[in-house]
PDB file of N, CA and C in Angstrom:
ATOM      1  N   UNK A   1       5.742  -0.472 -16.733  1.00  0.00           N
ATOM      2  CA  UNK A   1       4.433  -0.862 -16.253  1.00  0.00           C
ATOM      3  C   UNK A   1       4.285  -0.400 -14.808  1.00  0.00           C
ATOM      4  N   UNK A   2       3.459   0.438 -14.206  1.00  0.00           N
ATOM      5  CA  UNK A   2       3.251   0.815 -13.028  1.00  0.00           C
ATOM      6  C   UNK A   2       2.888  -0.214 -12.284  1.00  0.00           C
ATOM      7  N   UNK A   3       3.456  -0.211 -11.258  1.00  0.00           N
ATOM      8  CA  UNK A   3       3.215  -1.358  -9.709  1.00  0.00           C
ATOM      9  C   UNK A   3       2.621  -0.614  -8.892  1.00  0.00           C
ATOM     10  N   UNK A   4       1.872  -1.368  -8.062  1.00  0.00           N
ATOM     11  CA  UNK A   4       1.546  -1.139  -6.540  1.00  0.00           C
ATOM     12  C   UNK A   4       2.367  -1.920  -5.374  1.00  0.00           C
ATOM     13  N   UNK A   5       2.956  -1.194  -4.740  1.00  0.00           N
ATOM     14  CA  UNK A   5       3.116  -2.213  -3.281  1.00  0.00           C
ATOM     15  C   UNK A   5       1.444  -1.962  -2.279  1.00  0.00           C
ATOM     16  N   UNK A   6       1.535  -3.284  -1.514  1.00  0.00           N
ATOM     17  CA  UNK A   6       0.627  -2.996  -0.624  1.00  0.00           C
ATOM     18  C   UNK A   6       1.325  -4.100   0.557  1.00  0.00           C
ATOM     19  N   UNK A   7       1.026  -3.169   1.793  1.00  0.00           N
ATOM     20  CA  UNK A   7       2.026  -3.714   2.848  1.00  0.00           C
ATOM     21  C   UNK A   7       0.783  -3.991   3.555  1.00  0.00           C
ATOM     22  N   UNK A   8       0.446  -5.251   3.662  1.00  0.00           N
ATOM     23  CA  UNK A   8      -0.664  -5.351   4.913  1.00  0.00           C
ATOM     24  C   UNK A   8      -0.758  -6.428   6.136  1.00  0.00           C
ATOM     25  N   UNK A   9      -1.514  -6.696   6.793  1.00  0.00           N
ATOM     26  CA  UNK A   9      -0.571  -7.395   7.972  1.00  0.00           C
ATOM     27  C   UNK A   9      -2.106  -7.753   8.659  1.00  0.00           C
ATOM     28  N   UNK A  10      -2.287  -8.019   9.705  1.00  0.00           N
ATOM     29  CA  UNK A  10      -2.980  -8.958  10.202  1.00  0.00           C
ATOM     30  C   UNK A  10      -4.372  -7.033  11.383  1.00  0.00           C
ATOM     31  N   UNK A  11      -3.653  -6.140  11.237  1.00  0.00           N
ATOM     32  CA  UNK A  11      -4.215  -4.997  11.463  1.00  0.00           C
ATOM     33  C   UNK A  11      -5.797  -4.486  10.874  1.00  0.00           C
ATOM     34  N   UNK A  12      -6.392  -3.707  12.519  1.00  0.00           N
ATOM     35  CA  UNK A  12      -7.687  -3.693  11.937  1.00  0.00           C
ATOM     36  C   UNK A  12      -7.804  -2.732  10.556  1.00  0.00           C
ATOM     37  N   UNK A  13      -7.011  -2.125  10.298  1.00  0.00           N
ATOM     38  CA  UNK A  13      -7.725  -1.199   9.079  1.00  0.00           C
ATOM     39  C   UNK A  13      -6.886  -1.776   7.907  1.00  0.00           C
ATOM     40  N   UNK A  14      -6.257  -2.828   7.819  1.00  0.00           N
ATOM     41  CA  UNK A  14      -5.501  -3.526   6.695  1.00  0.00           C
ATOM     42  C   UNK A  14      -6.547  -4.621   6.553  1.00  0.00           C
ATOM     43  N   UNK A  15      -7.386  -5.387   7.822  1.00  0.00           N
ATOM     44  CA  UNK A  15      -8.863  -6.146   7.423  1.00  0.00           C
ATOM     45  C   UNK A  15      -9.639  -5.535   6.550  1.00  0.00           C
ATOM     46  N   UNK A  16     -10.293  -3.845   6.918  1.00  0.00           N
ATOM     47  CA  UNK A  16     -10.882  -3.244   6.667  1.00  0.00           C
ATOM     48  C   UNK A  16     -10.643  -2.833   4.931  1.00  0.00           C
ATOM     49  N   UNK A  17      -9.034  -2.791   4.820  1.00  0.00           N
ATOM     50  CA  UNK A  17      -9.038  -2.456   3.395  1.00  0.00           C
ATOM     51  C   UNK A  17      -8.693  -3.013   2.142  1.00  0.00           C
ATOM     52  N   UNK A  18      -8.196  -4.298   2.964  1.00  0.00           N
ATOM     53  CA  UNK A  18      -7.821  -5.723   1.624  1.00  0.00           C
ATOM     54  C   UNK A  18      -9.211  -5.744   0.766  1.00  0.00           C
ATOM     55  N   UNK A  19      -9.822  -6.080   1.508  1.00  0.00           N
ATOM     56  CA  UNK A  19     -11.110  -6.494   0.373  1.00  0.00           C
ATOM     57  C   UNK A  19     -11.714  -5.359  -0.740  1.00  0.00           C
ATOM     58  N   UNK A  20     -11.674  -3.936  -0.359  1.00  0.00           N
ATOM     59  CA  UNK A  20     -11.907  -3.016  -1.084  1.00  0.00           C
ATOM     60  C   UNK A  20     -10.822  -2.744  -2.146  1.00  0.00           C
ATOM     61  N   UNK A  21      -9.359  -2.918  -1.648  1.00  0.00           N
ATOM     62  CA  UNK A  21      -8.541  -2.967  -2.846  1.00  0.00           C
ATOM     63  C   UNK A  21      -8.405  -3.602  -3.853  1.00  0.00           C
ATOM     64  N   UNK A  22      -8.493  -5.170  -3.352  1.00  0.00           N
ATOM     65  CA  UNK A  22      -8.655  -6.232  -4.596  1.00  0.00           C
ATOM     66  C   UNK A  22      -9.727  -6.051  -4.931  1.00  0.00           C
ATOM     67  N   UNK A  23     -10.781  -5.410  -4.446  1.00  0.00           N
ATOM     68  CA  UNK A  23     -12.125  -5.352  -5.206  1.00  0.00           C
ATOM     69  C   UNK A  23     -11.673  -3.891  -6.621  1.00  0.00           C
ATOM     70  N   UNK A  24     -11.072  -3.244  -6.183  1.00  0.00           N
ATOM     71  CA  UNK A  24     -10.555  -2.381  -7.368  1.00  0.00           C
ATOM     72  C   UNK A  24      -9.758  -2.794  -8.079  1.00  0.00           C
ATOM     73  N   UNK A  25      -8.758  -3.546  -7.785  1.00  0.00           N
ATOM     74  CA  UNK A  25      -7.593  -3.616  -8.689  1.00  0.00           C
ATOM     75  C   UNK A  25      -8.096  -4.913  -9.426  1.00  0.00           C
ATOM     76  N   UNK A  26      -9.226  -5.973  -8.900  1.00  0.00           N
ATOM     77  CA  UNK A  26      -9.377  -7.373 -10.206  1.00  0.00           C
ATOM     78  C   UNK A  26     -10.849  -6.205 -11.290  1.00  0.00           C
ATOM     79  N   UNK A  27     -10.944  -4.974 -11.049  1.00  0.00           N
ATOM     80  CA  UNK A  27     -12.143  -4.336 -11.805  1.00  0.00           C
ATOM     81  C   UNK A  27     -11.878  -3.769 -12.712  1.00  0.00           C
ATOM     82  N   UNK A  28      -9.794  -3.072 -12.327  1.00  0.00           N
ATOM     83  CA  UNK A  28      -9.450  -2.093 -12.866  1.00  0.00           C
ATOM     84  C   UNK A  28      -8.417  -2.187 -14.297  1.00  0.00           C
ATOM     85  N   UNK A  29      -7.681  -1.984 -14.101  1.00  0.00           N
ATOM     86  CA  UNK A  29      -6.430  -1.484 -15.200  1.00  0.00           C
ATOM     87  C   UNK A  29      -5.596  -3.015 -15.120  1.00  0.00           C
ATOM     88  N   UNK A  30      -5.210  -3.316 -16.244  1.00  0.00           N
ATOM     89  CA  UNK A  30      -4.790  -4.831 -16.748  1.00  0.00           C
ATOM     90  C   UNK A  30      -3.081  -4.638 -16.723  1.00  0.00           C
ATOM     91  N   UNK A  31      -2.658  -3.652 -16.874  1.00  0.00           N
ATOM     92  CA  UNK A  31      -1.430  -3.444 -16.593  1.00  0.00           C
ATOM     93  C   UNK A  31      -0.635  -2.800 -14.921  1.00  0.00           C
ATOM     94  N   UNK A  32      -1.503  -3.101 -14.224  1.00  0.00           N
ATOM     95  CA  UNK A  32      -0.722  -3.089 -12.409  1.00  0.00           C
ATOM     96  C   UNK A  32      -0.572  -4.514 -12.081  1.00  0.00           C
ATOM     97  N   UNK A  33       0.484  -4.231 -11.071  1.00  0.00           N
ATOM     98  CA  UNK A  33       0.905  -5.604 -10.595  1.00  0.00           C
ATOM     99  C   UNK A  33       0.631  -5.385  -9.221  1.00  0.00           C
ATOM    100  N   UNK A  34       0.169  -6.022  -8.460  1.00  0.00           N
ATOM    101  CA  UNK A  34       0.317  -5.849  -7.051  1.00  0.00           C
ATOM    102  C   UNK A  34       1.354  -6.920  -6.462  1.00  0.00           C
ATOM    103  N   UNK A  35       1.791  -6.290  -5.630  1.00  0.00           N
ATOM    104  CA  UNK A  35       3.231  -6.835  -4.600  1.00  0.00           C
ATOM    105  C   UNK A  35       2.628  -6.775  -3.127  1.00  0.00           C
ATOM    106  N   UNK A  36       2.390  -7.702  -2.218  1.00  0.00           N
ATOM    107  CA  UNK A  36       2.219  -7.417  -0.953  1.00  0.00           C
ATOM    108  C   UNK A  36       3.410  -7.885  -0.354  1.00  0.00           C
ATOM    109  N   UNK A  37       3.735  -7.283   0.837  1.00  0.00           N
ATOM    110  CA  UNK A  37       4.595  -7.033   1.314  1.00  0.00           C
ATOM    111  C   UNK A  37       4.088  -7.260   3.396  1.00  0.00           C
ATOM    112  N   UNK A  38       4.833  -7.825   4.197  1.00  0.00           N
ATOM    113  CA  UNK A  38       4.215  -8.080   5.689  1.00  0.00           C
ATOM    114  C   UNK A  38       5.379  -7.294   6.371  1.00  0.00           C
ATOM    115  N   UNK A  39       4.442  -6.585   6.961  1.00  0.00           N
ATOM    116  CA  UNK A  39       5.400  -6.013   8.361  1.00  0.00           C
ATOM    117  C   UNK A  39       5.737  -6.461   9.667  1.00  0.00           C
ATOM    118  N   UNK A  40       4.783  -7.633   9.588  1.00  0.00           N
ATOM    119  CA  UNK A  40       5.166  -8.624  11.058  1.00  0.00           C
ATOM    120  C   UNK A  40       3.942  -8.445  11.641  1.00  0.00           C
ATOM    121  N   UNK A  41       3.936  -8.926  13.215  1.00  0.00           N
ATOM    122  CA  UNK A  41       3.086  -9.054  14.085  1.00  0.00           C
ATOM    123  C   UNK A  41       3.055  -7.563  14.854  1.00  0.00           C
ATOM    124  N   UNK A  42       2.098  -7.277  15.714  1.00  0.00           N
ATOM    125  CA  UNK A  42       2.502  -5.456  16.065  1.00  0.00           C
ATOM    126  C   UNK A  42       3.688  -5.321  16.526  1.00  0.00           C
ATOM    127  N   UNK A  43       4.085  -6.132  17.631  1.00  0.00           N
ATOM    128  CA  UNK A  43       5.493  -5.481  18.061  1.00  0.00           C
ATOM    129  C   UNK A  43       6.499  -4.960  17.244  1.00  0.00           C
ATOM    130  N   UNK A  44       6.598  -6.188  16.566  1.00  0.00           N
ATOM    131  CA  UNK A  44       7.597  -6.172  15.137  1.00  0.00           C
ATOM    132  C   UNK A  44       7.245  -5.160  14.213  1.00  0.00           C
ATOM    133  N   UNK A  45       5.739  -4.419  14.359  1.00  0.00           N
ATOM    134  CA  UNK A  45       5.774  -3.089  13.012  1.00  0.00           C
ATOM    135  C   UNK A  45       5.693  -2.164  13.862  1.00  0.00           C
ATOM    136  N   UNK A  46       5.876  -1.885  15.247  1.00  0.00           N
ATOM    137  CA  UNK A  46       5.765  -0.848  16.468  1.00  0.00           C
ATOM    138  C   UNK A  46       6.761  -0.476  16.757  1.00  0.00           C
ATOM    139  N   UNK A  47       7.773  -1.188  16.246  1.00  0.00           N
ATOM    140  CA  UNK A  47       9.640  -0.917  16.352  1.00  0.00           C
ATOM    141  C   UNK A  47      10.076   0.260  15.350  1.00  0.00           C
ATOM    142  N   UNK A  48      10.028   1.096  16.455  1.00  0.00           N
ATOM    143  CA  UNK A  48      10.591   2.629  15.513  1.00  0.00           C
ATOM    144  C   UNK A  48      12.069   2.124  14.687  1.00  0.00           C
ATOM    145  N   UNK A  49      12.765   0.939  14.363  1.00  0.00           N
ATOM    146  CA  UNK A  49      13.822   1.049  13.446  1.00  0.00           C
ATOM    147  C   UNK A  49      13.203  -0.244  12.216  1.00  0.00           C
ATOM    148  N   UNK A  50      12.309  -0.390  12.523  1.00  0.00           N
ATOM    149  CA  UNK A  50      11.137  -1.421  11.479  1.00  0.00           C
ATOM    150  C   UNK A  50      12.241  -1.349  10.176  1.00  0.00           C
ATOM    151  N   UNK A  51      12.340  -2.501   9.271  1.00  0.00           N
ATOM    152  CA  UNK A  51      12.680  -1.945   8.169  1.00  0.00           C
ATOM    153  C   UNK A  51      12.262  -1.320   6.898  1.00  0.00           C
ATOM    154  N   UNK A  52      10.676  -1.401   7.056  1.00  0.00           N
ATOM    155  CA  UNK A  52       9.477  -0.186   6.155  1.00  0.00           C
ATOM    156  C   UNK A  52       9.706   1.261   6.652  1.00  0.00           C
ATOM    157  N   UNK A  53       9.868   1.208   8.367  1.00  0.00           N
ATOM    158  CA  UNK A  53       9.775   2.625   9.152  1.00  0.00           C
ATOM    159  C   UNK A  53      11.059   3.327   8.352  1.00  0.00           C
ATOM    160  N   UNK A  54      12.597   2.666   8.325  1.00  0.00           N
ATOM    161  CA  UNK A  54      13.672   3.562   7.966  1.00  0.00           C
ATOM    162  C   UNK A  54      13.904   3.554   6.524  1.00  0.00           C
ATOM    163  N   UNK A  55      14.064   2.824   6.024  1.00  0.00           N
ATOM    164  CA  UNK A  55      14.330   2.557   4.709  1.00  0.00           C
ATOM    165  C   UNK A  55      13.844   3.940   3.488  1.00  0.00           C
ATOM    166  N   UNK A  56      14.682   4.139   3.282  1.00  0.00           N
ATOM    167  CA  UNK A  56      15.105   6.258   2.565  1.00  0.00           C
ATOM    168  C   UNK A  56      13.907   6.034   1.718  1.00  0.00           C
ATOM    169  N   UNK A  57      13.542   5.091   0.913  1.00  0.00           N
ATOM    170  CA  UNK A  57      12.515   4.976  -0.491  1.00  0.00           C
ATOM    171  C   UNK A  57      11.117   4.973   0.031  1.00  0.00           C
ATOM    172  N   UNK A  58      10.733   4.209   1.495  1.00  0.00           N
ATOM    173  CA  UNK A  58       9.368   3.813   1.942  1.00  0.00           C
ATOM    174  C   UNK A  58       8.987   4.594   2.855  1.00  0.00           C
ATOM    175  N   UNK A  59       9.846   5.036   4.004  1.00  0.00           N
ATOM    176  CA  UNK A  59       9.649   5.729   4.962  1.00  0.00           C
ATOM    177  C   UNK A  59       7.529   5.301   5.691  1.00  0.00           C
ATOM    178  N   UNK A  60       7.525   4.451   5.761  1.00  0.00           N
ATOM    179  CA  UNK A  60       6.274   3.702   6.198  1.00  0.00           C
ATOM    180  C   UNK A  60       6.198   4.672   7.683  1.00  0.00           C
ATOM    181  N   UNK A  61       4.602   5.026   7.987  1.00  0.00           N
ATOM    182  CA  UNK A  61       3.986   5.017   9.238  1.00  0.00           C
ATOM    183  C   UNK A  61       3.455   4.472   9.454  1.00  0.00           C
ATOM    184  N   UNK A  62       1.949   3.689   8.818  1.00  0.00           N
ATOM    185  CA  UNK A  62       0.877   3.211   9.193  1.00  0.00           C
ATOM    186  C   UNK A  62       0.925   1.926   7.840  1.00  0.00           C
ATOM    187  N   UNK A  63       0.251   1.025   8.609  1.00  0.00           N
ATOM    188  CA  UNK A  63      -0.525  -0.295   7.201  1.00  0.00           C
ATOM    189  C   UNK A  63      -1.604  -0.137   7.458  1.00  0.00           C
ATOM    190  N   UNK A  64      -2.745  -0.377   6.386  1.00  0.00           N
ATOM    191  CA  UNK A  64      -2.045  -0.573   5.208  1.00  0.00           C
ATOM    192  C   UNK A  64      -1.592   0.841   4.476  1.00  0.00           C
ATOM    193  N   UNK A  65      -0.171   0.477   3.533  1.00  0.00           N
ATOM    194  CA  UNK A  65      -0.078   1.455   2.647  1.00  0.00           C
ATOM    195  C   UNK A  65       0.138   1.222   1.156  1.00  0.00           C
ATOM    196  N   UNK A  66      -0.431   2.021   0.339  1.00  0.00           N
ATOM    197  CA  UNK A  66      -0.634   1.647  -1.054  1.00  0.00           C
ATOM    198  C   UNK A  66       0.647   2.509  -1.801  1.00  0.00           C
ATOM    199  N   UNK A  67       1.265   2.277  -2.347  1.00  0.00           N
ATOM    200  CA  UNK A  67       2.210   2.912  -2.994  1.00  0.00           C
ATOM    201  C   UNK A  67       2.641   2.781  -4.675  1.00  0.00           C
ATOM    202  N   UNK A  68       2.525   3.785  -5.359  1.00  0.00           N
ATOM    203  CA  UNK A  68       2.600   3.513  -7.108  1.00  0.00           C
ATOM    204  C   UNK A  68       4.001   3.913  -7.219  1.00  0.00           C
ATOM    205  N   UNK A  69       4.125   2.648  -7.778  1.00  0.00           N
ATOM    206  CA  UNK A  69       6.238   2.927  -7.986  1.00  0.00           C
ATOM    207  C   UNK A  69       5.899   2.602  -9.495  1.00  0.00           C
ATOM    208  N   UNK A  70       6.972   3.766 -10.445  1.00  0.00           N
ATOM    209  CA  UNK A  70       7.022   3.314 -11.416  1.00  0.00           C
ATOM    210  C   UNK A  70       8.470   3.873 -11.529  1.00  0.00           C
ATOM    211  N   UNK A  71       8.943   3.309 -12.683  1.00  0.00           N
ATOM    212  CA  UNK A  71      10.215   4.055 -13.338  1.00  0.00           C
ATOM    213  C   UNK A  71      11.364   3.939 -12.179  1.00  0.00           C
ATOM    214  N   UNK A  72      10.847   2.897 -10.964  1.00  0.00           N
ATOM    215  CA  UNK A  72      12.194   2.851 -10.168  1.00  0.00           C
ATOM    216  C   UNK A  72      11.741   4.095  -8.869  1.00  0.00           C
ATOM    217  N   UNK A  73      10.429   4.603  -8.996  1.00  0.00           N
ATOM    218  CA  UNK A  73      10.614   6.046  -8.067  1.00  0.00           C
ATOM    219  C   UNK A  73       9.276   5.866  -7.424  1.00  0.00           C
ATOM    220  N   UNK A  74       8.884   6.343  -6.176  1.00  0.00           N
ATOM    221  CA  UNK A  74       7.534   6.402  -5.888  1.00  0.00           C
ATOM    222  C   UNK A  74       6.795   7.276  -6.418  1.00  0.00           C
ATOM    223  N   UNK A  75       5.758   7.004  -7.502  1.00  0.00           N
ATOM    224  CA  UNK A  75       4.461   8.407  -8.086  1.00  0.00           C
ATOM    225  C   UNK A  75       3.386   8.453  -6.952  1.00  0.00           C
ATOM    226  N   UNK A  76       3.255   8.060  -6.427  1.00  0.00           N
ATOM    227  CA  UNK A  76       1.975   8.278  -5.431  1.00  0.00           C
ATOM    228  C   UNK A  76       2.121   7.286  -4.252  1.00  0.00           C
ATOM    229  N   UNK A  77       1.333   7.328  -3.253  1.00  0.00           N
ATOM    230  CA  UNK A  77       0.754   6.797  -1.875  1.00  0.00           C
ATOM    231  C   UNK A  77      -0.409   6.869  -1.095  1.00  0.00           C
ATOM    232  N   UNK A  78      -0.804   6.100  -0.429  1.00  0.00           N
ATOM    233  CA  UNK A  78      -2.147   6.196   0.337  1.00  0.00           C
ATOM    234  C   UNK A  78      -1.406   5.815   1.349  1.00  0.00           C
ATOM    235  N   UNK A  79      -2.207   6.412   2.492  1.00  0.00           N
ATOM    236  CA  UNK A  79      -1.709   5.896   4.235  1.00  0.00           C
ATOM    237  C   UNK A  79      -2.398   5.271   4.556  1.00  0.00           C
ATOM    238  N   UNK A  80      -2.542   4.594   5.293  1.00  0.00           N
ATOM    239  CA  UNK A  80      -3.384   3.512   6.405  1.00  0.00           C
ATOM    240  C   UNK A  80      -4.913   4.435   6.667  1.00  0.00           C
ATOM    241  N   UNK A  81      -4.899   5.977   6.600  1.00  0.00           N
ATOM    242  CA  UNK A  81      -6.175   5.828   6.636  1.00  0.00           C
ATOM    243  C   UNK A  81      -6.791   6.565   5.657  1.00  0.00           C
ATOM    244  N   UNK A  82      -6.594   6.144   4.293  1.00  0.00           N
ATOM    245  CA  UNK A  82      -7.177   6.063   3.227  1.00  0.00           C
ATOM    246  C   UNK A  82      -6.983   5.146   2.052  1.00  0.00           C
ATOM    247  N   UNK A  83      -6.513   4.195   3.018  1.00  0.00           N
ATOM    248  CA  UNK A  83      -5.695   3.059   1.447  1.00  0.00           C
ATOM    249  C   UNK A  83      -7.581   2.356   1.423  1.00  0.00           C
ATOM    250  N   UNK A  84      -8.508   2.098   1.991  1.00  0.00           N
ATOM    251  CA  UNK A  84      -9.598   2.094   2.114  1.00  0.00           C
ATOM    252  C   UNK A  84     -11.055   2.638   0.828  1.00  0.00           C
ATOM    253  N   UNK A  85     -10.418   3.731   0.555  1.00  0.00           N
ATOM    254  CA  UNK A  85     -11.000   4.767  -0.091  1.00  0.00           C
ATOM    255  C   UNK A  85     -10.743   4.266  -1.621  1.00  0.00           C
ATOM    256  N   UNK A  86     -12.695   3.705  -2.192  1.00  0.00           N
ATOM    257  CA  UNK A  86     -12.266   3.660  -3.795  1.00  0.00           C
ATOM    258  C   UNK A  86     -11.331   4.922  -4.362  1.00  0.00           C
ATOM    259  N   UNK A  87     -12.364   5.479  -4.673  1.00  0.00           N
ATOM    260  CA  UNK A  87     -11.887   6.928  -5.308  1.00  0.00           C
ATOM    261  C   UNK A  87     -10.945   7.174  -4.978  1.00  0.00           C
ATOM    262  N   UNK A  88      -9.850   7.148  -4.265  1.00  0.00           N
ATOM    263  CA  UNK A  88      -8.556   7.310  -3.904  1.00  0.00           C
ATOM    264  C   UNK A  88      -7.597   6.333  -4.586  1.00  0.00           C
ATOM    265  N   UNK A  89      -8.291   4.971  -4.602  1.00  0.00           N
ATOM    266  CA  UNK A  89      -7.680   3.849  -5.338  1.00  0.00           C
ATOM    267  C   UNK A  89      -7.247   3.849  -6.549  1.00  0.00           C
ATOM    268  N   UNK A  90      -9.085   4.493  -7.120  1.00  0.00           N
ATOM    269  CA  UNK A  90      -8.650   4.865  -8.372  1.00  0.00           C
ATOM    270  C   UNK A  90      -7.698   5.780  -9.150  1.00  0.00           C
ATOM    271  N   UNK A  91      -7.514   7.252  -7.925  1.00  0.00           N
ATOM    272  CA  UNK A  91      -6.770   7.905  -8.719  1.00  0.00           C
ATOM    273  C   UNK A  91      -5.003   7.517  -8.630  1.00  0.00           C
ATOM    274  N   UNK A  92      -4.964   6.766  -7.625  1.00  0.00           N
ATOM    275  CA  UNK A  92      -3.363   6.303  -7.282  1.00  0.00           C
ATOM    276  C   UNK A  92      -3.299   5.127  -9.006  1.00  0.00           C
ATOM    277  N   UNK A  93      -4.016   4.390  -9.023  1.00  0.00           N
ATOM    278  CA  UNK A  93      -3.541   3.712  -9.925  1.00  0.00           C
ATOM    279  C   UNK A  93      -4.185   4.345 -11.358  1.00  0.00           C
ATOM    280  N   UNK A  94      -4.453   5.333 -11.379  1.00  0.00           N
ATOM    281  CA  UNK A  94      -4.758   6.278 -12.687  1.00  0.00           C
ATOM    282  C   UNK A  94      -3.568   7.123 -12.820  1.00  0.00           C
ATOM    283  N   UNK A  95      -2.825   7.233 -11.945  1.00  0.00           N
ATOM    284  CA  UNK A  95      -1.596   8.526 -11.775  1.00  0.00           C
ATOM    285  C   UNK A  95      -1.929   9.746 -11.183  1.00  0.00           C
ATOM    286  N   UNK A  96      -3.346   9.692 -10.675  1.00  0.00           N
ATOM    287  CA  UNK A  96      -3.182  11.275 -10.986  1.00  0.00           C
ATOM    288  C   UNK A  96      -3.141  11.838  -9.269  1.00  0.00           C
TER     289      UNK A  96
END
């Protein structure tokens, strides 16, 4: 079953894009799970050894980020400045 992580945090464009995501994902596909995930307060996600920033699988720059893990592997991602974007939403959790 394909997952989403979504890492979002108290940041202006993670305000900006919570509501547009859950507005896709309660519209969309009955088989995603969403996982949110917090990176802390800024200092704490501004720390170049963050544990989203190093970590070999996530390699995080920006929140929010949308990420389709399936099968154990990442299939897709959105960055902080397009996790925002229906049409982008849609195609991350369409696969394509």
């Amino acid at each position: 079953m394909p997952c989403l992580d979504i890492l979002l945090s108290s940041l202006q464009d993670c305000v900006r894009a919570e509501p547009v995501i859950y507005k896709k994902l309660e519209t969309g596909a009955d088989d995603v799970a969403l996982l949110r995930a917090f990176v802390g307060d800024r200092p704490t996600w501004r720390n170049p050894q963050h544990p989203w920033r190093v970590d070999s699988r996530f390699k995080l720059t920006g929140v929010p980020t949308l990420i389709r893990w399936e099968n154990d592997t990442i299939q897709g991602r959105l960055e902080d400045h397009e996790a925002h974007l229906e049409n982008k939403i849609d195609a991350l959790v369409a696969g394509k």
